[in-house]
Every structure is written in structure tokens, then in C-alpha cells.
N, C-alpha and C. Protein backbone atom coordinates (compact mmCIF):
# COMPACT_ATOMS: atom_id res chain seq x y z
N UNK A 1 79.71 40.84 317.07
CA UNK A 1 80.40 39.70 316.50
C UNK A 1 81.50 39.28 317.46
N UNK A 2 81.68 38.19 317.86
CA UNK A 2 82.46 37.28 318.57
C UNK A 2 83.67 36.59 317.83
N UNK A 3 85.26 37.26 318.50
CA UNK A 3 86.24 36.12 317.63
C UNK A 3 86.26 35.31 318.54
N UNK A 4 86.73 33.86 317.33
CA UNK A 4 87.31 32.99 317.81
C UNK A 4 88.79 33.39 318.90
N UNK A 5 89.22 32.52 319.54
CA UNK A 5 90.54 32.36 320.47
C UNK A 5 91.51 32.72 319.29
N UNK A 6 91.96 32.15 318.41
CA UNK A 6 92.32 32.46 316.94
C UNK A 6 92.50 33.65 316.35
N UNK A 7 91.40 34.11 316.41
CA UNK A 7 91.06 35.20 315.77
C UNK A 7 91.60 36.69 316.43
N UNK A 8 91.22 36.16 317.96
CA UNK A 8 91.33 37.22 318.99
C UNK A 8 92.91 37.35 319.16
N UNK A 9 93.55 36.20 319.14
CA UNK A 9 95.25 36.19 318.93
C UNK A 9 95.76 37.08 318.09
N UNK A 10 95.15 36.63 316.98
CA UNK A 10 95.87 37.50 315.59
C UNK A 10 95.48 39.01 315.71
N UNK A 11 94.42 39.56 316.30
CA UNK A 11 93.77 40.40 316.34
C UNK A 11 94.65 41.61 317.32
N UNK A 12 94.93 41.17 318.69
CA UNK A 12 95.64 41.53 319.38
C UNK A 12 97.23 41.14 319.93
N UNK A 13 97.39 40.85 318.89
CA UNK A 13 99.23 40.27 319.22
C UNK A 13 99.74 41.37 319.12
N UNK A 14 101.00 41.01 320.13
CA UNK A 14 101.78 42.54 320.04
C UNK A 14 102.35 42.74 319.00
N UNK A 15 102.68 44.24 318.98
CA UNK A 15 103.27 44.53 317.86
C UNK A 15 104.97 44.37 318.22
N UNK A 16 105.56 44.03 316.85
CA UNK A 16 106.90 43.88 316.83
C UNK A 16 107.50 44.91 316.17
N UNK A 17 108.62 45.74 316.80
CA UNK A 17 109.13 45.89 315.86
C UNK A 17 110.01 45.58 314.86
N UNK A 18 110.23 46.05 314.00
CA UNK A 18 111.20 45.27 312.95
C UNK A 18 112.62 45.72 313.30
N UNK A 19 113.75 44.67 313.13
CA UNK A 19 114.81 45.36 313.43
C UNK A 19 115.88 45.98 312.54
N UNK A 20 114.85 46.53 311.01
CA UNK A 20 115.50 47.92 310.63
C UNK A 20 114.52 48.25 309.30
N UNK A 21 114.87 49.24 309.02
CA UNK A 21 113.57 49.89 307.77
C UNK A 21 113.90 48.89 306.88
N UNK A 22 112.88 48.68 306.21
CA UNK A 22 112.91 47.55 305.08
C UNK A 22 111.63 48.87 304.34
N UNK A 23 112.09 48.86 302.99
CA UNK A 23 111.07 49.91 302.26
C UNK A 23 110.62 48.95 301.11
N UNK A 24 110.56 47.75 301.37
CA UNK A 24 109.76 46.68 300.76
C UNK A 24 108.65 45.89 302.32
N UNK A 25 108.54 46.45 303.02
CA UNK A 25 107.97 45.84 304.79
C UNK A 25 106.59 46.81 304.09
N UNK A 26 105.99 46.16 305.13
CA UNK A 26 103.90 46.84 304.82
C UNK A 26 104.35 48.30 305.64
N UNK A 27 103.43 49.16 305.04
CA UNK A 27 103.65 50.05 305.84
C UNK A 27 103.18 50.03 307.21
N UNK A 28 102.43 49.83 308.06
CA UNK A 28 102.28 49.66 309.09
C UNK A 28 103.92 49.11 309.75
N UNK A 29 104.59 47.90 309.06
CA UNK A 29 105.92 47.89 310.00
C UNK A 29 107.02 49.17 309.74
N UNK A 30 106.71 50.01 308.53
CA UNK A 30 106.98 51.25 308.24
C UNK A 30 106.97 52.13 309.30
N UNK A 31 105.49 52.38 309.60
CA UNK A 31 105.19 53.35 310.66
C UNK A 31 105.83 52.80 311.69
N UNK A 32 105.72 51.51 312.83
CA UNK A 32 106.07 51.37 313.78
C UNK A 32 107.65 51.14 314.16
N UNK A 33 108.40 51.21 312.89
CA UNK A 33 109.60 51.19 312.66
C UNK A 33 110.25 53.13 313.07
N UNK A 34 109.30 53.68 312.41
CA UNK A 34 109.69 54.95 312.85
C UNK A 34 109.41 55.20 314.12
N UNK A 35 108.34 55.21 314.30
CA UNK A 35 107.70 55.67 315.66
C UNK A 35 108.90 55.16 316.74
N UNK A 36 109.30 53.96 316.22
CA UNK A 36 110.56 53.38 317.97
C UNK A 36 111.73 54.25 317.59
N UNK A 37 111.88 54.51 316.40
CA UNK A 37 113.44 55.53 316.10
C UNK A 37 113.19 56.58 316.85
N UNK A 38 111.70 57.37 316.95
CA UNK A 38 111.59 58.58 317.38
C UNK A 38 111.31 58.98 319.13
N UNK A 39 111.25 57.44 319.24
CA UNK A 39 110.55 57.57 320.83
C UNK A 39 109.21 58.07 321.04
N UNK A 40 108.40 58.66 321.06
CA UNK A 40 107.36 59.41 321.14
C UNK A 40 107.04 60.53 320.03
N UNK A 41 105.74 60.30 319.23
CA UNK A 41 105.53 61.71 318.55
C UNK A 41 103.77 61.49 317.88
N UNK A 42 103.54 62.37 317.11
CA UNK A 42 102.25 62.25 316.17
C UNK A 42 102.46 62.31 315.38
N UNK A 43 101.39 62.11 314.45
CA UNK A 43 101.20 61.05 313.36
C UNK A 43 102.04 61.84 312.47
N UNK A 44 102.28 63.13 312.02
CA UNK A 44 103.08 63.95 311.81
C UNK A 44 104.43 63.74 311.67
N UNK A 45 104.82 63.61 313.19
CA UNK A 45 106.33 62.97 313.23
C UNK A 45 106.52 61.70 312.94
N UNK A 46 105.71 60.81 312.94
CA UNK A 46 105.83 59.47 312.49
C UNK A 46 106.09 59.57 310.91
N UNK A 47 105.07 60.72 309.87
CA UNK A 47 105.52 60.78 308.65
C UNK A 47 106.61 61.95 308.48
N UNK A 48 107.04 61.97 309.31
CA UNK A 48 108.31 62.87 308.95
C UNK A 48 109.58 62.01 309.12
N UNK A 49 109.58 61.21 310.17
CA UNK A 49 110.61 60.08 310.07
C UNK A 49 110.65 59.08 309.13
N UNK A 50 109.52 58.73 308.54
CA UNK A 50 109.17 57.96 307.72
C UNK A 50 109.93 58.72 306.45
N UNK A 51 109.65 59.98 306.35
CA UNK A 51 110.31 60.52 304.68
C UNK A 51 111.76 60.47 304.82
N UNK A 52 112.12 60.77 306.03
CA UNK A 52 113.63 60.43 306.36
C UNK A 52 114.14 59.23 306.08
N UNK A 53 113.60 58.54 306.04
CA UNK A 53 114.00 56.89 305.92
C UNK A 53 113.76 56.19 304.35
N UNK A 54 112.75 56.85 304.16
CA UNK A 54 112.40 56.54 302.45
C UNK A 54 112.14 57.99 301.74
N UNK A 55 113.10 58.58 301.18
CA UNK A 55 112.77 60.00 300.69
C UNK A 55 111.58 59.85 299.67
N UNK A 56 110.88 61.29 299.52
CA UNK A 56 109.56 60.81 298.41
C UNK A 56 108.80 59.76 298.88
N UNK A 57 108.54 59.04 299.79
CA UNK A 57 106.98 58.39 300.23
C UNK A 57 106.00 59.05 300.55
N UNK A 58 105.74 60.60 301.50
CA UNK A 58 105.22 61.16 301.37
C UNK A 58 104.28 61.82 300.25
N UNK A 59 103.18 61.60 300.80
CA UNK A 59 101.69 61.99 300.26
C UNK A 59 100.18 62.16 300.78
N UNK A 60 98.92 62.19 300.10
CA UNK A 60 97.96 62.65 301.30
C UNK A 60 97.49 61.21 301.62
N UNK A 61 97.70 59.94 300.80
CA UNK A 61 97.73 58.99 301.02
C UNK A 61 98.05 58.00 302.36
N UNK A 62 99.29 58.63 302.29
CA UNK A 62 100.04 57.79 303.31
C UNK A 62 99.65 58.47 304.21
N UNK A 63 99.22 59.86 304.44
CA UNK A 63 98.82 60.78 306.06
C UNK A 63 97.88 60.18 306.47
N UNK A 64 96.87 59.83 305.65
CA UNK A 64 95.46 59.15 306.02
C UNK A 64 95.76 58.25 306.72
N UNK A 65 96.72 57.16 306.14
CA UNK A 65 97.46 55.82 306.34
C UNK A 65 97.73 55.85 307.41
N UNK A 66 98.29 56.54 307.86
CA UNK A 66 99.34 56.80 309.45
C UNK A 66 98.59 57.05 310.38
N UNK A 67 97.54 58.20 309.94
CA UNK A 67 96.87 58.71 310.70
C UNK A 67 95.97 57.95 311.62
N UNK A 68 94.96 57.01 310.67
CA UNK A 68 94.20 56.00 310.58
C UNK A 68 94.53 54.72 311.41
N UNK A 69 95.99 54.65 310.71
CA UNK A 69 96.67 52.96 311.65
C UNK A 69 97.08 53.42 312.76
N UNK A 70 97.61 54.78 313.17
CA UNK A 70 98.35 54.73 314.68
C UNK A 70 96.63 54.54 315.61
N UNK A 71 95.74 55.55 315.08
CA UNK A 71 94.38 55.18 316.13
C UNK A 71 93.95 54.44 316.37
N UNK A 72 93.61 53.43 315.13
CA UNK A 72 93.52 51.77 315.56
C UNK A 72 94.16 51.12 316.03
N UNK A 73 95.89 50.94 315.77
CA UNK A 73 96.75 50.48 317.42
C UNK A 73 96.36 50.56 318.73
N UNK A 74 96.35 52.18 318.67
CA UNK A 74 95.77 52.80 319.75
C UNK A 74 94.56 52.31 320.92
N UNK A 75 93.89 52.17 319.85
CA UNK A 75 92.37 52.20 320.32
C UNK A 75 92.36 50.87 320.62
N UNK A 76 93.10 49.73 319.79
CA UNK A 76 93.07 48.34 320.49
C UNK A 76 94.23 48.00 321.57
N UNK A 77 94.86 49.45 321.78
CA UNK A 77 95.65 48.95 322.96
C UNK A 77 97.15 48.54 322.49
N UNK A 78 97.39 48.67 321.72
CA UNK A 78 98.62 47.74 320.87
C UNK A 78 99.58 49.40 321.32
N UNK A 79 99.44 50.66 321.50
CA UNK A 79 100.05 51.81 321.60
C UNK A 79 99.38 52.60 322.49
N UNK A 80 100.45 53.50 323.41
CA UNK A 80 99.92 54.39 324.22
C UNK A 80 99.80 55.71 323.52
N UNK A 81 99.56 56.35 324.29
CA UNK A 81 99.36 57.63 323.71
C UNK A 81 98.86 58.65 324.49
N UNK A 82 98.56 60.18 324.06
CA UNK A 82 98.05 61.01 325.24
C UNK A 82 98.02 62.45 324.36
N UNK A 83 97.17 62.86 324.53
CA UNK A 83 96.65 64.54 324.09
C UNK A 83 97.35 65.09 324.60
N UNK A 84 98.47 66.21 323.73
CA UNK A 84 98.84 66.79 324.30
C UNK A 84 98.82 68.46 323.10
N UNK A 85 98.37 69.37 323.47
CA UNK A 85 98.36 70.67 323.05
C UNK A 85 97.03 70.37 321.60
N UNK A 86 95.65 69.44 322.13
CA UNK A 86 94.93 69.26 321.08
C UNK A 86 95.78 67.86 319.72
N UNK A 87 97.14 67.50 320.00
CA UNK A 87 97.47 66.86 318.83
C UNK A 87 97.52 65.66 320.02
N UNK A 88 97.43 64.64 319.76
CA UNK A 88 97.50 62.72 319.79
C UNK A 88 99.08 61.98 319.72
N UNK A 89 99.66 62.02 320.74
CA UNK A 89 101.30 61.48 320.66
C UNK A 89 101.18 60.24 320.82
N UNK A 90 101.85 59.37 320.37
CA UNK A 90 102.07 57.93 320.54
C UNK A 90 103.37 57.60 321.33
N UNK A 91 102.95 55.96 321.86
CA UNK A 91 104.22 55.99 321.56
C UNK A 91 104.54 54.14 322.29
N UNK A 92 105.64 53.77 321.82
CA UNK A 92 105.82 52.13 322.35
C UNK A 92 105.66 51.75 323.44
N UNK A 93 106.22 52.79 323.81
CA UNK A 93 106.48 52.35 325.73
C UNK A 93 107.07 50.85 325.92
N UNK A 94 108.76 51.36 325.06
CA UNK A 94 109.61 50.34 325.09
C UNK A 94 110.26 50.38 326.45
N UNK A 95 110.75 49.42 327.31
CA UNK A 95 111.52 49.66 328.31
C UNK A 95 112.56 49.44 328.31
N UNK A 96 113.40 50.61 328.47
CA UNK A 96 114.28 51.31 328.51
C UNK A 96 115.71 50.90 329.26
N UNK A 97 115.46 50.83 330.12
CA UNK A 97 116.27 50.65 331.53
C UNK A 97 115.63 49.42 332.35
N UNK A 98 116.48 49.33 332.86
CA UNK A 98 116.16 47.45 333.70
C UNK A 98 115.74 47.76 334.90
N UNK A 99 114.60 47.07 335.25
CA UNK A 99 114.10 47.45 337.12
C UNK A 99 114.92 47.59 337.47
N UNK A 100 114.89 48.19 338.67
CA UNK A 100 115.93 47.78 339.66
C UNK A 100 115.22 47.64 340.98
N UNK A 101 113.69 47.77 340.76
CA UNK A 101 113.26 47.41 342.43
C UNK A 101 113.16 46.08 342.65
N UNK A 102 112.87 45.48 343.73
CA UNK A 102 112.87 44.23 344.62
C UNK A 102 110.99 43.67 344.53
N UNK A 103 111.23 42.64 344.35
CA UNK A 103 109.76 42.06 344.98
C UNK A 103 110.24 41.78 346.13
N UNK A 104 110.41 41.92 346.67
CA UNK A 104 110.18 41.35 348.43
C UNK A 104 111.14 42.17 349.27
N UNK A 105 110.69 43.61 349.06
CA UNK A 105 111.54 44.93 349.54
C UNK A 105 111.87 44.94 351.22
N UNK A 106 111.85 43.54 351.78
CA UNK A 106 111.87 43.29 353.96
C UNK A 106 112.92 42.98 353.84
């Protein structure tokens, strides 16, 4: 199946994050709200920051949830990530610090 230009937009737009927990936000801006608090982690630490932020959200529900949405980010590219010790880390790959190299280093 073929998207439209449209389709393919909405499909792959970057992700934003939000600029602060809202515990009325979808969870997905939930998760990616934690995930930038934490810098790097799995799906694990994503619901562990997450209970930090909304006490009692935790459940087997939401693990699935997390679990499920960080791979599909993932997998469409929207998040990096990398195996590390058998577990799946994510992560924004916000930048941090400002270049400082040169295009035209002569």
C-alpha cells in the first residue's frame, strides 16, 4: 500500500516534544515527554519516569503501551536506539551543545 504525500507527512513527522507533562496529553506525548527528561533508557525506564510524573499510571497495560510505541518510533525512524546487554535503549538524540566546527575548515 502506497501513501499519499499527505499521508506520508503525517506518518513521518517528527516527533515533538511537549514542553511539560500534561497527564491529560495522549500517552505517547507521555512517553516521549519522559524519555527527553531521562536522556536515554528502555522501555522500563521510560515507565519508571512516567510513574514519577503521574503516580499510579502504572500497569501491564501501559508496559505493552510503551513497549509497543517506543518500537514503532523506532522502527519508523522517529527514535534511535541500540541493544545494549540484550535490553533496547532509546533515545531523542536531542542536540545538546552547539557545533562548533567550520564548513570551510582552509
Amino acid at each position: 500500500m502506497s501513501l499519499t504525500d499527505e499521508e506520508f507527512r503525517e506518518e513521518y513527522k517528527p516527533l515533538q516534544v511537549p514542553p511539560h507533562f500534561d497527564a491529560a496529553d495522549t500517552q505517547q506525548n507521555k512517553m516521549i515527554f519522559a524519555l527527553a527528561e531521562i536522556g536515554e533508557g528502555s522501555a522500563h525506564d521510560v515507565i519508571a519516569q512516567m510513574e514519577k510524573l503521574e503516580p499510579g499510571v502504572t500497569g501491564e497495560q501501559l508496559s505493552a503501551l510503551v513497549h509497543e510505541t517506543l518500537r514503532r518510533l523506532y522502527e519508523k525512524g522517529l527514535l534511535t536506539g541500540s541493544e545494549k546487554n540484550g535490553v533496547m535503549r532509546y533515545n531523542l538524540h536531542k542536540i545538546t551543545q552547539p557545533n562548533t566546527g567550520k564548513t570551510n575548515p582552509g
